[in-house]
Protein backbone atom coordinates (compact mmCIF):
# COMPACT_ATOMS: atom_id res chain seq x y z
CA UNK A 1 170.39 78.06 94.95
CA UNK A 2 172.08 75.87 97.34
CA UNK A 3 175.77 76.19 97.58
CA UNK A 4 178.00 73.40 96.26
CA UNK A 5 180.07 71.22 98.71
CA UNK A 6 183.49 71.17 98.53
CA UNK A 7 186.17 68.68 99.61
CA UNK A 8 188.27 69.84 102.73
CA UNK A 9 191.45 70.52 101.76
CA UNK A 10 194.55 71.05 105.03
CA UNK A 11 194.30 74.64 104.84
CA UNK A 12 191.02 75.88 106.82
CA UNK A 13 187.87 77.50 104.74
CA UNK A 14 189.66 76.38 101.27
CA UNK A 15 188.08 73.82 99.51
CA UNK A 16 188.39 71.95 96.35
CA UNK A 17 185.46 72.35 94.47
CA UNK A 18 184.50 70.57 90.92
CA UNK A 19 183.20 73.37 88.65
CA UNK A 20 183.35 73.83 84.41
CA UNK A 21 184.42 77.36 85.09
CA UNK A 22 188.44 76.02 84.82
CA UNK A 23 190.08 74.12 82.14
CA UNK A 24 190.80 71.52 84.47
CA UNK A 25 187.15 71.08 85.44
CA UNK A 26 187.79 71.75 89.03
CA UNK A 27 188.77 74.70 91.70
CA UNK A 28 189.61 76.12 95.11
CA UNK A 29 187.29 77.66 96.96
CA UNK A 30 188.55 80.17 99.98
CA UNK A 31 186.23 81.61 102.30
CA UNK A 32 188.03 84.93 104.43
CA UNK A 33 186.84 85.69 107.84
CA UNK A 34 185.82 89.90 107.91
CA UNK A 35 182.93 89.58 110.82
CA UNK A 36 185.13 91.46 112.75
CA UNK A 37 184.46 94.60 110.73
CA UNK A 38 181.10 93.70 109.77
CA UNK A 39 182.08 91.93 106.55
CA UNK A 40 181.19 88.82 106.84
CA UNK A 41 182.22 85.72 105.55
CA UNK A 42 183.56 86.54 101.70
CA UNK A 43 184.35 84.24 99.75
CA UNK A 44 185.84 83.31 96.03
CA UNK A 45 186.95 80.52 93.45
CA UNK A 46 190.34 80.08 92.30
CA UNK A 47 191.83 77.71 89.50
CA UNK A 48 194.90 77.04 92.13
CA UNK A 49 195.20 76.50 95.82
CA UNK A 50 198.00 79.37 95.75
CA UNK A 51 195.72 81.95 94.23
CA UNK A 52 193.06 80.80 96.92
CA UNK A 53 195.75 81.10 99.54
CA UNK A 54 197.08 84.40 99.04
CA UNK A 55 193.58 85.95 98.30
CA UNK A 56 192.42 84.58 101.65
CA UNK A 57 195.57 86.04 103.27
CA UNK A 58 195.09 89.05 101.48
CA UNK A 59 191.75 89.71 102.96
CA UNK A 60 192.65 88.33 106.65
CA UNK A 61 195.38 90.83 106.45
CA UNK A 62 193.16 94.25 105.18
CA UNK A 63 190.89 93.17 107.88
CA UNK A 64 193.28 92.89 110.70
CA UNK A 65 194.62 96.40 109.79
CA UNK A 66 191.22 98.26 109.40
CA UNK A 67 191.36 98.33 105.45
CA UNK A 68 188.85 95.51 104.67
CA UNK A 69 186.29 97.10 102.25
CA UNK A 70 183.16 94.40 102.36
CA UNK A 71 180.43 93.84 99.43
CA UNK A 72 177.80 97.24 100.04
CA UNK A 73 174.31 96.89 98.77
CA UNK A 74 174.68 100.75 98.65
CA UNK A 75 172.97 101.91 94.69
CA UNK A 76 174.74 105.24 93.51
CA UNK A 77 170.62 106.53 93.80
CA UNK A 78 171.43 105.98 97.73
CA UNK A 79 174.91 107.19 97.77
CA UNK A 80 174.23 110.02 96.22
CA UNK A 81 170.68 111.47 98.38
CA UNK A 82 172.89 110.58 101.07
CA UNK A 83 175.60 113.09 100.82
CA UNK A 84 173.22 115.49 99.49
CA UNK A 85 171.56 115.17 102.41
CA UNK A 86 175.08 115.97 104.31
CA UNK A 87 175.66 118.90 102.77
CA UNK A 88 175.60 122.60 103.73
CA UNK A 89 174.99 125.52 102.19
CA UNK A 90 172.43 127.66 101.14
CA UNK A 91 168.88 126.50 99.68
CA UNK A 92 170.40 127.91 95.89
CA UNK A 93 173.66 125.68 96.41
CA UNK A 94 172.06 123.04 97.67
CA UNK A 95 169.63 122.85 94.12
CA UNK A 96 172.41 123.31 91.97
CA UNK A 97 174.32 120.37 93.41
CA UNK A 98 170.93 118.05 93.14
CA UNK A 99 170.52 119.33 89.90
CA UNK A 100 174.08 118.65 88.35
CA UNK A 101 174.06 115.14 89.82
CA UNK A 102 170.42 114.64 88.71
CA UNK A 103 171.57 113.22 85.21
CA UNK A 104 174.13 110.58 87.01
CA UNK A 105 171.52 109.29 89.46
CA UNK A 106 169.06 108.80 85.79
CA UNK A 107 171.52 106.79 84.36
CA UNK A 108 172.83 104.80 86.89
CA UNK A 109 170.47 104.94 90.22
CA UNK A 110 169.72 101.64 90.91
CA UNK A 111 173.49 100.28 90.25
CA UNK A 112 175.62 99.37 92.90
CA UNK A 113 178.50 101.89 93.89
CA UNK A 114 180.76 98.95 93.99
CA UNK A 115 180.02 98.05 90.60
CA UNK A 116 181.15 101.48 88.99
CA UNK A 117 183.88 100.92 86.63
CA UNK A 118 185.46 103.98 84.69
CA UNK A 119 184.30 102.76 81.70
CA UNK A 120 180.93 103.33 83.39
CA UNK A 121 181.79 106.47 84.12
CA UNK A 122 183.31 108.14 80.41
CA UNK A 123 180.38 106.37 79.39
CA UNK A 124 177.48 107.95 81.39
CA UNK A 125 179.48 111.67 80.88
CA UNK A 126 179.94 111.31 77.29
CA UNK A 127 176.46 109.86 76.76
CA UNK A 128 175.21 113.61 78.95
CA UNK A 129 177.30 115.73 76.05
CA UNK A 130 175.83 113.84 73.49
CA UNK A 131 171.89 113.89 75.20
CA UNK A 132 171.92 110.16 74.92
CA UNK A 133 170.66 109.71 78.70
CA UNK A 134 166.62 109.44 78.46
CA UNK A 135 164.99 111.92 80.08
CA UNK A 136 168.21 114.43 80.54
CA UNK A 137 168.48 116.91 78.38
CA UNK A 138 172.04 117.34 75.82
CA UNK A 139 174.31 119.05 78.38
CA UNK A 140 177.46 121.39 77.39
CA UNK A 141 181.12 120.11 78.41
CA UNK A 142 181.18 123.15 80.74
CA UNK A 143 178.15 121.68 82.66
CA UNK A 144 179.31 118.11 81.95
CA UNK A 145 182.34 119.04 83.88
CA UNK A 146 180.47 120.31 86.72
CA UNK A 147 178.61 116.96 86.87
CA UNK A 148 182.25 114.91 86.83
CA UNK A 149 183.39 117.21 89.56
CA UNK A 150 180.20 116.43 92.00
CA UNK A 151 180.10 112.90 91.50
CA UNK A 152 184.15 112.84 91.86
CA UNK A 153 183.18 114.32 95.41
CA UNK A 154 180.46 112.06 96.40
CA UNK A 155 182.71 108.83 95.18
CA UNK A 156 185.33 110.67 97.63
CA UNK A 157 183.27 110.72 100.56
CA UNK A 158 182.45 107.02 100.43
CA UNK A 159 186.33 106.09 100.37
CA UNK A 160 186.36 107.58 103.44
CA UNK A 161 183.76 106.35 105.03
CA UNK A 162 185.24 102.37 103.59
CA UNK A 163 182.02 101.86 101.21
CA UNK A 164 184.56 102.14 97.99
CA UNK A 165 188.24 101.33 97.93
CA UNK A 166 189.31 103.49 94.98
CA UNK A 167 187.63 106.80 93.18
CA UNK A 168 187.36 105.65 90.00
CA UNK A 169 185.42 108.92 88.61
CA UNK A 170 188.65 111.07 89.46
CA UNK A 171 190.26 108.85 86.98
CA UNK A 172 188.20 109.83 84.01
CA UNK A 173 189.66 113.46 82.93
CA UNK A 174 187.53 116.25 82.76
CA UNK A 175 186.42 117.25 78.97
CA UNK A 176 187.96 119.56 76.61
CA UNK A 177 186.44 121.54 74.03
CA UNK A 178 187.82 119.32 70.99
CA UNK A 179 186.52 116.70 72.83
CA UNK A 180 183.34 117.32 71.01
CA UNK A 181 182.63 117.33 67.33
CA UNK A 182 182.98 120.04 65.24
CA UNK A 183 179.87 120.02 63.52
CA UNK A 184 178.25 119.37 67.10
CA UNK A 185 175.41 122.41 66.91
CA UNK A 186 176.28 122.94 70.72
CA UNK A 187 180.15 123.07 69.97
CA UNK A 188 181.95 123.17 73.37
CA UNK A 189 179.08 124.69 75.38
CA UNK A 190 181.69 127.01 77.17
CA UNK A 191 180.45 129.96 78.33
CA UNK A 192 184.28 131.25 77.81
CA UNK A 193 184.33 130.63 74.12
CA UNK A 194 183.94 133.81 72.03
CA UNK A 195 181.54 133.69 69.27
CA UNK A 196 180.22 136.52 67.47
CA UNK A 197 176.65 134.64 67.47
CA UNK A 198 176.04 135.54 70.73
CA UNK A 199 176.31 139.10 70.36
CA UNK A 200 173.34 140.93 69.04
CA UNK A 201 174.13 143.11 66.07
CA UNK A 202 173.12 146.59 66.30
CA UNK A 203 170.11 145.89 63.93
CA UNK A 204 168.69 143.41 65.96
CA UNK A 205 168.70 145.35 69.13
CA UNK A 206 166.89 148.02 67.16
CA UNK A 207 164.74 145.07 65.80
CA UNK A 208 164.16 144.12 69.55
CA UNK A 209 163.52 147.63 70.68
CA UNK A 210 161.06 148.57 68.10
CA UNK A 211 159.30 145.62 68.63
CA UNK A 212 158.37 146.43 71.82
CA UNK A 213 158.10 150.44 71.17
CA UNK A 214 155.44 152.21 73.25
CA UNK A 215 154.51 154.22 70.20
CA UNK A 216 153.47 151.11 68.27
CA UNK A 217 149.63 149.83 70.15
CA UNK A 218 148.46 146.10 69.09
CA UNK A 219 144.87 147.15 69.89
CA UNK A 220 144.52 144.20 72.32
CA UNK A 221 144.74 146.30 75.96
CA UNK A 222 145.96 143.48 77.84
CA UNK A 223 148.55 141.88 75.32
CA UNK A 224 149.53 144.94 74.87
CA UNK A 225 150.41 145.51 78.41
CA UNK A 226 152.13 141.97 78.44
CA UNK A 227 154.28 143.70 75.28
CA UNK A 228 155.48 146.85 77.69
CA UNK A 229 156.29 144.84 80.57
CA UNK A 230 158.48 142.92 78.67
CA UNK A 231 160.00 146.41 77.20
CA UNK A 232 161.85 147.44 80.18
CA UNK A 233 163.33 143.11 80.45
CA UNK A 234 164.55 144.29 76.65
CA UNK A 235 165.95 147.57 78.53
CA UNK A 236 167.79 146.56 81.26
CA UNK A 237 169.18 143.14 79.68
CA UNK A 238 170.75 145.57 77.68
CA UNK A 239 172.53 147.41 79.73
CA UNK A 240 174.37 143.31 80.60
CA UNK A 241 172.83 142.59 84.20
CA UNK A 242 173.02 138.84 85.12
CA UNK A 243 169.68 137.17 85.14
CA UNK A 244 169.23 136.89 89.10
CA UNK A 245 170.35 140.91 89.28
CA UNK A 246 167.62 141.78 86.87
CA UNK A 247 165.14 139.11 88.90
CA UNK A 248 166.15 140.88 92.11
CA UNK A 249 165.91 144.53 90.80
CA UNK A 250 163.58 146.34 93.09
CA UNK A 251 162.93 150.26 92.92
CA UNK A 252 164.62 150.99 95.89
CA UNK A 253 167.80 151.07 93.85
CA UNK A 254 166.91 153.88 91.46
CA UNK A 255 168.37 157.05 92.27
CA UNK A 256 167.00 160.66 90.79
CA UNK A 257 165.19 158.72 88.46
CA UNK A 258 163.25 162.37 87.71
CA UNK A 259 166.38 164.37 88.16
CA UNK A 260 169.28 164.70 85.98
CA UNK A 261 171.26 161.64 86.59
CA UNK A 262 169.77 158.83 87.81
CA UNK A 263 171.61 155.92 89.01
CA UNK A 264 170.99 151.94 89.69
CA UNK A 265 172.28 150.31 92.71
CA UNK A 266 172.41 146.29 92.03
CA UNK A 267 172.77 144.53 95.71
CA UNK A 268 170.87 141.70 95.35
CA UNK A 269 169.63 138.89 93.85
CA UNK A 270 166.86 136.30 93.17
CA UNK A 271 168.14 132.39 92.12
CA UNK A 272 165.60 129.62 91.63
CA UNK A 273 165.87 126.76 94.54
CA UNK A 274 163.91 123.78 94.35
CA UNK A 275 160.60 124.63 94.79
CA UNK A 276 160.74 128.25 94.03
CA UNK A 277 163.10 130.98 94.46
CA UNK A 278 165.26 133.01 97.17
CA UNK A 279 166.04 136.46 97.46
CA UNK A 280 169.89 137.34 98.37
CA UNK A 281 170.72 140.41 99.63
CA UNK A 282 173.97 140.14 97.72
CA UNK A 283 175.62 139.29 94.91
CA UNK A 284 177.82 137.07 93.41
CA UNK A 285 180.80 138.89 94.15
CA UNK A 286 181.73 141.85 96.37
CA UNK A 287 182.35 143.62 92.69
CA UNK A 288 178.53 142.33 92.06
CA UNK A 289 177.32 145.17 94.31
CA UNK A 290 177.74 148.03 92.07
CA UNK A 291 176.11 151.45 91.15
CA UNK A 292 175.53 152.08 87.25
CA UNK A 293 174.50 155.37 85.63
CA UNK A 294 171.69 155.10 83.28
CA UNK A 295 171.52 155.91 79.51
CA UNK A 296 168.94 158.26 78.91
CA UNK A 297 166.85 155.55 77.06
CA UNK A 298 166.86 153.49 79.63
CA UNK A 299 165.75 156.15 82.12
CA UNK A 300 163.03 157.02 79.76
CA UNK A 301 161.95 153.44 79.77
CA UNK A 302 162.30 152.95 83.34
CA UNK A 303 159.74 156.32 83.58
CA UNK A 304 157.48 154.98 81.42
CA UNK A 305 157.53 151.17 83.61
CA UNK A 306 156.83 153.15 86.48
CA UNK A 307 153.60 154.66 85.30
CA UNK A 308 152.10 150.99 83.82
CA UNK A 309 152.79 149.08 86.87
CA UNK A 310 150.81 152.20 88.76
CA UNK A 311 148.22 151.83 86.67
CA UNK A 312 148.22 148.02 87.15
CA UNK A 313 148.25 148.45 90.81
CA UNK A 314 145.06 150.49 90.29
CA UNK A 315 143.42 148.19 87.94
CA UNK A 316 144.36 144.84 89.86
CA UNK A 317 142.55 146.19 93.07
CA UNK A 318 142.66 143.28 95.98
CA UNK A 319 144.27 141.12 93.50
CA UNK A 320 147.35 143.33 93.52
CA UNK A 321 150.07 141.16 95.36
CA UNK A 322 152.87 144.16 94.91
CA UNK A 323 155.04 145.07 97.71
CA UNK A 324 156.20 148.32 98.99
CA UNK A 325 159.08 148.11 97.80
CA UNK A 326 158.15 147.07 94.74
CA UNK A 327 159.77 144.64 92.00
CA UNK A 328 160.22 146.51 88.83
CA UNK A 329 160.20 143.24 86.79
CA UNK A 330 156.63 141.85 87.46
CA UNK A 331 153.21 140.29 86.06
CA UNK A 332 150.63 142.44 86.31
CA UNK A 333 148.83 141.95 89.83
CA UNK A 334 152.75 142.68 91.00
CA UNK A 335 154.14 139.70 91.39
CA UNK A 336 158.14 138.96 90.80
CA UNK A 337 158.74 137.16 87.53
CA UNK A 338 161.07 134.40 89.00
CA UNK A 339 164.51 133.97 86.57
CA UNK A 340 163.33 130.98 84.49
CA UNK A 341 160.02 133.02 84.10
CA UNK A 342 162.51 135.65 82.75
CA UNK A 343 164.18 133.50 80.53
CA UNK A 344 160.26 132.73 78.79
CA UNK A 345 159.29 136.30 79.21
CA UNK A 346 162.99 136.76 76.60
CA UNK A 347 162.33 134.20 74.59
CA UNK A 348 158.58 135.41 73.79
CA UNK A 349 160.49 138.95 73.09
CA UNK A 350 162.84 137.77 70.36
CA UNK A 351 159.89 135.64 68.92
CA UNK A 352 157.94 139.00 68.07
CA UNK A 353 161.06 140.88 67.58
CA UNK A 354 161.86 137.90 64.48
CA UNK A 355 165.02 136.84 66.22
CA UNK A 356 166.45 133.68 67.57
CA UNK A 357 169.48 131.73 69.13
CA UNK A 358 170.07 134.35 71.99
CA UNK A 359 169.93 133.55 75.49
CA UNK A 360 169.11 136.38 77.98
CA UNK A 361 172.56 135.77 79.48
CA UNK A 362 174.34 136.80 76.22
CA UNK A 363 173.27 140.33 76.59
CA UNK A 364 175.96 140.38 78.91
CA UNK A 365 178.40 139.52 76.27
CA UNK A 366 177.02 142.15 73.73
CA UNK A 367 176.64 144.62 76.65
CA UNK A 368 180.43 143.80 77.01
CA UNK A 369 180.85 143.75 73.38
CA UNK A 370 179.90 146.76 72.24
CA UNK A 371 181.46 148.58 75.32
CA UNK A 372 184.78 147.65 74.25
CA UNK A 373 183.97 148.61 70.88
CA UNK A 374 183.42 151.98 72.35
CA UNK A 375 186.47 152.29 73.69
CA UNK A 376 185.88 152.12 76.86
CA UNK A 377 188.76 150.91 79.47
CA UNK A 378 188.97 147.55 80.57
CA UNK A 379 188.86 148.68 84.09
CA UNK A 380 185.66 150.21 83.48
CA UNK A 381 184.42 147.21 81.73
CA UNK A 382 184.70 144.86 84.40
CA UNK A 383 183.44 147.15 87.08
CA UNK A 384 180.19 147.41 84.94
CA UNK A 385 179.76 143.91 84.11
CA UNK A 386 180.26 143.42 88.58
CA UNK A 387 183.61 141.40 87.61
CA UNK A 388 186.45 141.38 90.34
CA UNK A 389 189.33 140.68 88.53
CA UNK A 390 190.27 144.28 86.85
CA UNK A 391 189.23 143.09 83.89
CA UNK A 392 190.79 139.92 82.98
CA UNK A 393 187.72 137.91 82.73
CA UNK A 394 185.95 140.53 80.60
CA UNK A 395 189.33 140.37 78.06
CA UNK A 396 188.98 137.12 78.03
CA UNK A 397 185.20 136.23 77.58
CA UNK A 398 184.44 139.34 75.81
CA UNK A 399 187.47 140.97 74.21
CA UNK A 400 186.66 140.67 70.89
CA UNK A 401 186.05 143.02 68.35
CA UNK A 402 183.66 143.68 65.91
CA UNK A 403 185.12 143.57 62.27
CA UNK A 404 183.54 146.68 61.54
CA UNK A 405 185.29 148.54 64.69
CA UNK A 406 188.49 146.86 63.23
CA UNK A 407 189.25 150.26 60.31
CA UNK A 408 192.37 151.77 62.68
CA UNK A 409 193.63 148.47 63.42
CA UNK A 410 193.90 147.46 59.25
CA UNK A 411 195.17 151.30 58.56
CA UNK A 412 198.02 150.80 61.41
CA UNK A 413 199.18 147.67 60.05
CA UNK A 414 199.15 148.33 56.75
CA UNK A 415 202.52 148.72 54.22
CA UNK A 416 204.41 151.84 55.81
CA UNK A 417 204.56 154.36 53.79
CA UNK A 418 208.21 155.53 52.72
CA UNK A 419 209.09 159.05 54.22
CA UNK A 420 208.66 161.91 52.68
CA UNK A 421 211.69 163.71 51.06
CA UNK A 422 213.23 166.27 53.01
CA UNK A 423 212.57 169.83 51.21
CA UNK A 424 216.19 171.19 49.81
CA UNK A 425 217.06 167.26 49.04
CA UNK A 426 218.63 166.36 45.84
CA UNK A 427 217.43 162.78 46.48
């Protein structure tokens, strides 16, 4: 479309311009001079010659001290692969930043950064809560945060660099729990919330255990092995390992496991990266690294493991893929089950065990759960869950009771009784 000549007017690069888009059917057009800093020749429409004026002086003025921000054909796709591709870290941190900024770059890749508003921005968050963004799953406030907080970073890095003049994502607050409907079915989606549905009762654990007995044979040899590998996932879940601990469990952490006290030592890890997974000879915390002793039913189960992945060894011949030191979660040629394959392998366990609505990580909240319910110390708690903060977290998260466990408590606080009459009284 060619552009529509103006009539000169005495200031330089304003022009009167006839146009419908003002009452008085015509304008002023000012053009601004920003080559110097690579911004061209701007330009914009005014009803009055003083708006046009002191728009064009405006501009002249950010240029001359540096703060000119020019139109960017940058899309938020671009922006966003770009600092990505800036970042450091390791390969784990490095997926979980792609992944929480995945949803943003669905909804609004091929937009221009410049064109952001904040409206755009409550919009595209609340529409990840509600699962409204195609392709993206519904995504918990905790996780929506998350999102917020990377894209707040990436809209940061362009102000500096003079692609955006203002972060308007670090104007939109970060969601609250109430922020979401009651009668939402994934309520706040914070993993701090307590809710007695996420801790097994003690009948469903037996449920889950019996399930996946050795005593109890299918008569199918190699479902039934499938059944028994899954047994000792059922074991140690139990016992409230985080999913890359039990991914990265390898049998050089067993201790005495013939002799009277065996012990595990959890030092690493294994997290899913983009295109498959990494082993980290850490864990999450300095607390992570921790030495547990075993319940006797666990050591049984963990004797029992032992002998079926021997025999698996011997049965997968060349196709055994084991290493030395050998995984003790694995398929049955030896290979590591990777932590999503652990989440399926869970899943398919509470399927035959009749139960649903657990995730594998909240057998760390009834491993929690019915530790406190024990009695034990809040010290010890935390030091068995790998949590560095003496407990707090674990009060927090986990520190509630079950109503059953609850008798004392109602007894204490019940009406006091009146004392008893001294003997010899007259009263």
């Amino acid at each position: 479309m060619a552009r529509q000549k103006g009539e000169p007017t005495r200031y330089p690069n304003i022009d009167k311009l006839v146009t419908s888009r003002f009452e008085r059917g015509y304008g002023y057009r000012a053009r601004a001079d920003a080559r110097a800093v690579g911004g061209g020749q701007p330009e914009k429409t005014f009803p009055t010659l003083a708006e046009a004026r002191d728009w064009q002086a405006s501009v002249e003025a950010k240029v001359a001290d540096g703060t000119f921000i020019g139109k960017q054909m940058l899309t938020v796709s671009q922006a966003i692969q770009n600092w990505l591709d800036g970042q450091r870290g390791e390969a784990n941190t490095k997926s979980a930043r792609a992944s929480a900024l995945a949803p943003i770059v669905k909804a609004l890749g091929d937009r221009r950064v410049q064109t952001i508003t904040k409206k755009d921005v409550e919009d595209t968050l609340r529409k990840l809560i509600d699962g409204e963004i195609e392709g993206v799953e519904k995504r918990s406030v905790v996780y929506t945060n998350t999102t917020r907080s990377k894209w707040a970073t990436v809209w940061k890095d362009l102000m500096a660099q003079g692609v955006l003049p203002r972060n308007v994502v670090e104007l939109v607050v970060p969601f609250k729990a109430n922020d979401i409907p009651t009668d939402s079915p994934q309520g706040s989606g914070n993993e701090d919330e307590i809710d007695l549905r996420r801790r097994l009762t003690d009948d469903e654990i037996r449920a889950l255990l019996d399930a996946h007995s050795p005593f109890t044979v299918s008569g199918k040899p190699r479902a039934e092995r499938v059944r028994l590998r899954r047994a000792i996932l059922i074991e140690l879940a139990l016992l409230g390992l985080r999913r890359a601990e039990l991914a990265g469990l390898r049998w050089s952490g067993i201790r005495d496991l013939d002799g009277d006290s065996p012990t595990l030592r959890i030092d690493r890890t294994r997290v899913p990266v983009t295109g498959g997974t990494e082993e980290k000879k850490k864990g999450k915390t300095r607390a992570a690294r921790r030495t547990l002793l075993l319940p006797a039913e666990t050591v049984q189960a963990l004797r029992r493991h032992r002998d079926l992945q021997k025999a698996d060894k011997v049965r997968s011949g060349t196709r055994w893929k084991g290493e030395d030191d050998l995984y003790m979660i694995t398929k049955d040629n030896g290979t590591p089950l990777s932590p999503r394959s652990l989440d399926k392998a869970w899943h398919e366990a509470m399927t035959v065990a009749g139960i649903s609505g657990y995730r594998l990580h909240d057998m760390r909240h009834t491993a929690a759960s019915r530790l406190l319910s024990a009695g034990v110390p809040l010290m010890d708690v935390a030091t068995w869950l790998g949590h560095a903060d003496g407990g707090v977290l674990a009060l927090r998260v986990y520190g509630h009771t079950d109503p059953a466990d609850l008798g004392k408590a109602a007894a204490a606080l019940g009406r006091p009784r009146p004392a008893e009459t001294p003997h010899g009284s007259d009263t």
